[in-house]
Protein backbone atom coordinates (compact mmCIF):
# COMPACT_ATOMS: atom_id res chain seq x y z
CA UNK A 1 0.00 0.00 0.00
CA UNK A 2 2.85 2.20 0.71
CA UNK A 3 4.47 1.35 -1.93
CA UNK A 4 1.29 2.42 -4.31
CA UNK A 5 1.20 5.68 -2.66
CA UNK A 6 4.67 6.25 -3.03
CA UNK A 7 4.02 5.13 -6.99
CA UNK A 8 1.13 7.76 -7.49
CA UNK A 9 2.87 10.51 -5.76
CA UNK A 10 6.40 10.21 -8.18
CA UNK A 11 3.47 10.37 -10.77
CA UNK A 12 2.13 13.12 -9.88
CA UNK A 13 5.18 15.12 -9.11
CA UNK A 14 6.32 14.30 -12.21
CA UNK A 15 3.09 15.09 -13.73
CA UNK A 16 3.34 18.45 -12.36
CA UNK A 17 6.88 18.63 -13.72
CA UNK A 18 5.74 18.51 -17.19
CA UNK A 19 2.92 20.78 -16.68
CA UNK A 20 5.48 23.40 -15.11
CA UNK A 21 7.77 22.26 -18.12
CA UNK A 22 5.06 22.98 -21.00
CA UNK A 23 4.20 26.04 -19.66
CA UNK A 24 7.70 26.95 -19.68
CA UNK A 25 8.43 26.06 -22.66
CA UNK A 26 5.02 27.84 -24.22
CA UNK A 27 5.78 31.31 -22.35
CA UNK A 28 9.23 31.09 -23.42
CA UNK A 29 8.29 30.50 -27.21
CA UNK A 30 5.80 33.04 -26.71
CA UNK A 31 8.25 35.73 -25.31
CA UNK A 32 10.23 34.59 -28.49
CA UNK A 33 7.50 35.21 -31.26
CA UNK A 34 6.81 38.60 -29.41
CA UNK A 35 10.71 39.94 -29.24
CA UNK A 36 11.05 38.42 -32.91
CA UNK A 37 7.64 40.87 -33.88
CA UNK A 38 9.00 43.47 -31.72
CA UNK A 39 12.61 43.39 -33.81
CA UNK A 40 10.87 42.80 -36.80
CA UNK A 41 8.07 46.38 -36.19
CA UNK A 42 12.06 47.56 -35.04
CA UNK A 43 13.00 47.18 -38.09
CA UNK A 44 10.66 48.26 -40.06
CA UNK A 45 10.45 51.72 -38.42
CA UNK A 46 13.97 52.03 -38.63
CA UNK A 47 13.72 51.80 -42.76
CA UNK A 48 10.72 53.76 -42.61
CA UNK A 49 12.60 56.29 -41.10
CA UNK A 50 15.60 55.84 -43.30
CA UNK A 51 13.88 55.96 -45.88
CA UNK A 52 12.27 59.08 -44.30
CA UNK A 53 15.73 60.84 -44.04
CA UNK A 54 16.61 59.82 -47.57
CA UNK A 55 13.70 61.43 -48.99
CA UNK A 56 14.08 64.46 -46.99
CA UNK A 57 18.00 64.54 -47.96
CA UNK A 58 16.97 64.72 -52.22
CA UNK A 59 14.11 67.10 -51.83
CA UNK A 60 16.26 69.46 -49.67
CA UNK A 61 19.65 71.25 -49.72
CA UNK A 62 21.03 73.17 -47.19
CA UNK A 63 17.62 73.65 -45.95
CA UNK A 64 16.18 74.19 -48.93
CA UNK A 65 14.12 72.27 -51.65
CA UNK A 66 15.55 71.52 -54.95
CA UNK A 67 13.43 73.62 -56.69
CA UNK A 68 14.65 76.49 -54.73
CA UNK A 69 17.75 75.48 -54.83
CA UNK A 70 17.75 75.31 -58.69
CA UNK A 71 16.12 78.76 -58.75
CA UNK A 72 18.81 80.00 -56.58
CA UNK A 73 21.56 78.35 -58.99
CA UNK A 74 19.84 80.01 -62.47
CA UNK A 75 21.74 83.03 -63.62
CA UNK A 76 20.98 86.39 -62.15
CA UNK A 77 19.02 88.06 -65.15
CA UNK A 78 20.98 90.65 -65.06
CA UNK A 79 24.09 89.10 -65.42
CA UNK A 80 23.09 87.27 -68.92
CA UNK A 81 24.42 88.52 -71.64
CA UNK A 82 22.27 91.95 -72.87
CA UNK A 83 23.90 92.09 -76.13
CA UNK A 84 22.58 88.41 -77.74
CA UNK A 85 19.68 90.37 -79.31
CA UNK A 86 22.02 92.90 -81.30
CA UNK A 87 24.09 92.45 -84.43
CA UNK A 88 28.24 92.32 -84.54
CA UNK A 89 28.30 95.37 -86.53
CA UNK A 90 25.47 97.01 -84.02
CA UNK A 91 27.69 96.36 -81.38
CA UNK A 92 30.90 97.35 -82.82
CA UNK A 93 29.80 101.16 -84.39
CA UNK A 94 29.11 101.58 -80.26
CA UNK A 95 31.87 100.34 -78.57
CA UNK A 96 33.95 102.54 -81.12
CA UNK A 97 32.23 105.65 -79.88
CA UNK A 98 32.42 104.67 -76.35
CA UNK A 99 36.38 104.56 -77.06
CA UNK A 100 36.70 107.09 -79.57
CA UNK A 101 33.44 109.17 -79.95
CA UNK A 102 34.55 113.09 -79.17
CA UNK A 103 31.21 113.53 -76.67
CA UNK A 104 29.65 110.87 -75.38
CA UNK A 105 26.13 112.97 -74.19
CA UNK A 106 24.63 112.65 -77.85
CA UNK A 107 20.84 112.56 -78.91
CA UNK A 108 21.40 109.60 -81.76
CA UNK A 109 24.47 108.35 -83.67
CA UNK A 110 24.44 108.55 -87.00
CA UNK A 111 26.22 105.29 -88.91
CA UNK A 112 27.27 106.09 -92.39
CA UNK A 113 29.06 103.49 -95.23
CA UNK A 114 31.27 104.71 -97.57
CA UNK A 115 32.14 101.70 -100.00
CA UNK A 116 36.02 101.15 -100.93
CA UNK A 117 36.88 103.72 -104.02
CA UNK A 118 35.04 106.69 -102.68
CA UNK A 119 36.89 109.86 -102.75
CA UNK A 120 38.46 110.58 -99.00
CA UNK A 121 36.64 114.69 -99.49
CA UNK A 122 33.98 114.47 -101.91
CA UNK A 123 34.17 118.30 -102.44
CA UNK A 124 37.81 117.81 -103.94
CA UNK A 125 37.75 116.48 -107.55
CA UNK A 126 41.83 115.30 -106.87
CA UNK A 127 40.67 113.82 -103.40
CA UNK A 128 42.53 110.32 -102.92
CA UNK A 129 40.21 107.74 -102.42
CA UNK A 130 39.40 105.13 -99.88
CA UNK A 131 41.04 101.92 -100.16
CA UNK A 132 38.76 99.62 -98.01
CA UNK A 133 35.04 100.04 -97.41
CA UNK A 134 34.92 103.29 -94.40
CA UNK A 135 32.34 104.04 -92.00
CA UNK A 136 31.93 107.36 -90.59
CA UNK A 137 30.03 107.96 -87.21
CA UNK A 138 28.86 111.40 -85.96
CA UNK A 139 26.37 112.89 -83.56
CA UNK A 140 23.67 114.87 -84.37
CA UNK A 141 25.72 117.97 -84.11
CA UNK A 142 28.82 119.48 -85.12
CA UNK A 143 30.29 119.94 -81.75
CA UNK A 144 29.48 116.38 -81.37
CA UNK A 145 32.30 115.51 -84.14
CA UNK A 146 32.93 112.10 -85.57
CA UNK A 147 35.06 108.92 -85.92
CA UNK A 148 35.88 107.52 -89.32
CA UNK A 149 37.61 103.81 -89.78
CA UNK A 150 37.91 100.65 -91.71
CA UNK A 151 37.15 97.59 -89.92
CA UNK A 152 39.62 94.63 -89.76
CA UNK A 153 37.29 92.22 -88.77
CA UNK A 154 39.39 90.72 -85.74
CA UNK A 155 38.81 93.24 -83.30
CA UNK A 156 40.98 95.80 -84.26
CA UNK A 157 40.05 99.50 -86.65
CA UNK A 158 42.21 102.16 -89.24
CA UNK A 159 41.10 105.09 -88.17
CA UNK A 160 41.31 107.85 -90.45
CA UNK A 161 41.82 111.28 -88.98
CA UNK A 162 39.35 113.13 -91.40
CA UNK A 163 37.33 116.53 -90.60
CA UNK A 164 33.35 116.25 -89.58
CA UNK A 165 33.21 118.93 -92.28
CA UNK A 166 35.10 119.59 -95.20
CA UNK A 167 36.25 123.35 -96.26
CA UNK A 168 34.09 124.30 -99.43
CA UNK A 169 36.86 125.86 -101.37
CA UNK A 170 40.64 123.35 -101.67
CA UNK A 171 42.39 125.46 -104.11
CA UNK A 172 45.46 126.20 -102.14
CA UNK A 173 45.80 122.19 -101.68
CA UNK A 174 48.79 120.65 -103.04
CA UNK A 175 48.15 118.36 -105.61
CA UNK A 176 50.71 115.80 -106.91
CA UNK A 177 50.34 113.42 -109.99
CA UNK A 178 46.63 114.72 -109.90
CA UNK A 179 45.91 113.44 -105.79
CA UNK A 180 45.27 116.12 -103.38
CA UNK A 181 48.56 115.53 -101.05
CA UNK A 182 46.60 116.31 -98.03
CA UNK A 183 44.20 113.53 -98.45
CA UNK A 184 46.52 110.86 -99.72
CA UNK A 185 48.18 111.46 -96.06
CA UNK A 186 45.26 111.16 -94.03
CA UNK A 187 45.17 107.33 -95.74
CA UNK A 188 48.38 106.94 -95.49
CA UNK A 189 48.83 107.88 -91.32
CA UNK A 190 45.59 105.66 -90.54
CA UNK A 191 45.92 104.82 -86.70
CA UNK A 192 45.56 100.97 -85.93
CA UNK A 193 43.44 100.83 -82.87
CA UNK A 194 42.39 98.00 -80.82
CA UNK A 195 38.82 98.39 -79.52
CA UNK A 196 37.96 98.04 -75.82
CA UNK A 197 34.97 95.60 -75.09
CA UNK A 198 33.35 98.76 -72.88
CA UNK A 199 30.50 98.42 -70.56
CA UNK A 200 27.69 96.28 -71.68
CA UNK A 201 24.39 98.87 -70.29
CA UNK A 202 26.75 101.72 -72.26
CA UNK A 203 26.86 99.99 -75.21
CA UNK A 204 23.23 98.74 -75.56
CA UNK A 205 22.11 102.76 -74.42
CA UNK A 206 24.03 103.93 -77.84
CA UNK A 207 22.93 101.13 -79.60
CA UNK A 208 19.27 102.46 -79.26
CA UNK A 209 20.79 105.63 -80.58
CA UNK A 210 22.11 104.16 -83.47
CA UNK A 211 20.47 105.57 -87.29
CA UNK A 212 22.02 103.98 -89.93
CA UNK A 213 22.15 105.35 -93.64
CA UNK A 214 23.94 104.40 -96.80
């Protein structure tokens, strides 16, 4: 009898073993599922927020988004270049008179072509003539005077040191093998100048100034 007591309590202390044992072992696989959904929600919300960051880093620069910070990158309108819109030869009969022009506080400027073989004074039947193809700029008024030249084409002028106004009467002027001597020299002791790109605003104010005539 004893020995049937001592048989069903081993049985149930052992029974109650396994009970403690598969309760154990279920709370501990529980606590296992939960910490492997806890590091897996971790994990998500740690490349949510990456992801987050990333997409905060390309839309912004320096504080800024990228649109503004394209906007902030495009060229300064006034810094583009003004003078696109005008021709070479627009440009050039204005930086000459920036450089050369007598008085620059003028009311238009007057652009006049003279082709090669036109006499230097056209009131002097011996006048020498022009070799090259001239262009004569002058203000509106005498006082304003004027600049006559022959282009190069590579950034450089002759410049021929003729009067604004020729004298009516050239009979005291020496003439030799039928060319006036005095206007065969004004050819002859053209200047070469080099022209000075000049201020952009400057040269698109004389531009609008500009009358051409042939």
């Amino acid at each position: 009898m004893m020995i049937k007591k001592k048989s069903m309590t081993i049985f149930y202390i052992f029974l109650g073993l396994m009970m403690t044992y598969g309760c154990s072992k279920e709370m501990k696989d529980e606590m296992i599922v939960e910490n492997e959904a806890e590091q897996t929600q971790t994990t998500e919300d740690i490349d949510e927020d990456s992801e987050q960051s990333e997409s905060n880093d390309s839309d912004t620069t320096d504080g800024k988004t990228y649109s503004e910070f394209e906007e902030d990158q495009e060229e300064p309108e006034e810094s583009k270049d003004i003078l696109a819109e005008y021709s070479n030869e627009e440009i050039e009969y204005a930086r000459i008179w920036l450089q050369l022009g007598p008085n620059q506080e003028i009311s238009e400027l007057n652009v006049q072509h003279f082709p090669a073989g036109t006499p230097l004074n056209p009131k002097d039947e011996n006048s020498a003539v022009s070799p090259d193809d001239v262009v004569q700029l002058s203000g509106s008024r005498l006082v304003d005077g004027s600049v006559t030249y022959s282009s190069n084409g590579n950034g450089t002028i002759n410049v021929y040191k003729v009067p604004y106004r020729w004298e009516s009467t050239m009979s005291e002027v020496e003439v030799v093998d039928g060319i006036s001597v005095y206007t065969q020299d004004l050819i002859d002791e053209t200047e070469l100048v080099s022209l000075d790109v000049g201020d952009d605003e400057s040269v698109v104010e004389l531009i609008e100034l500009e009358r051409v005539t042939d």
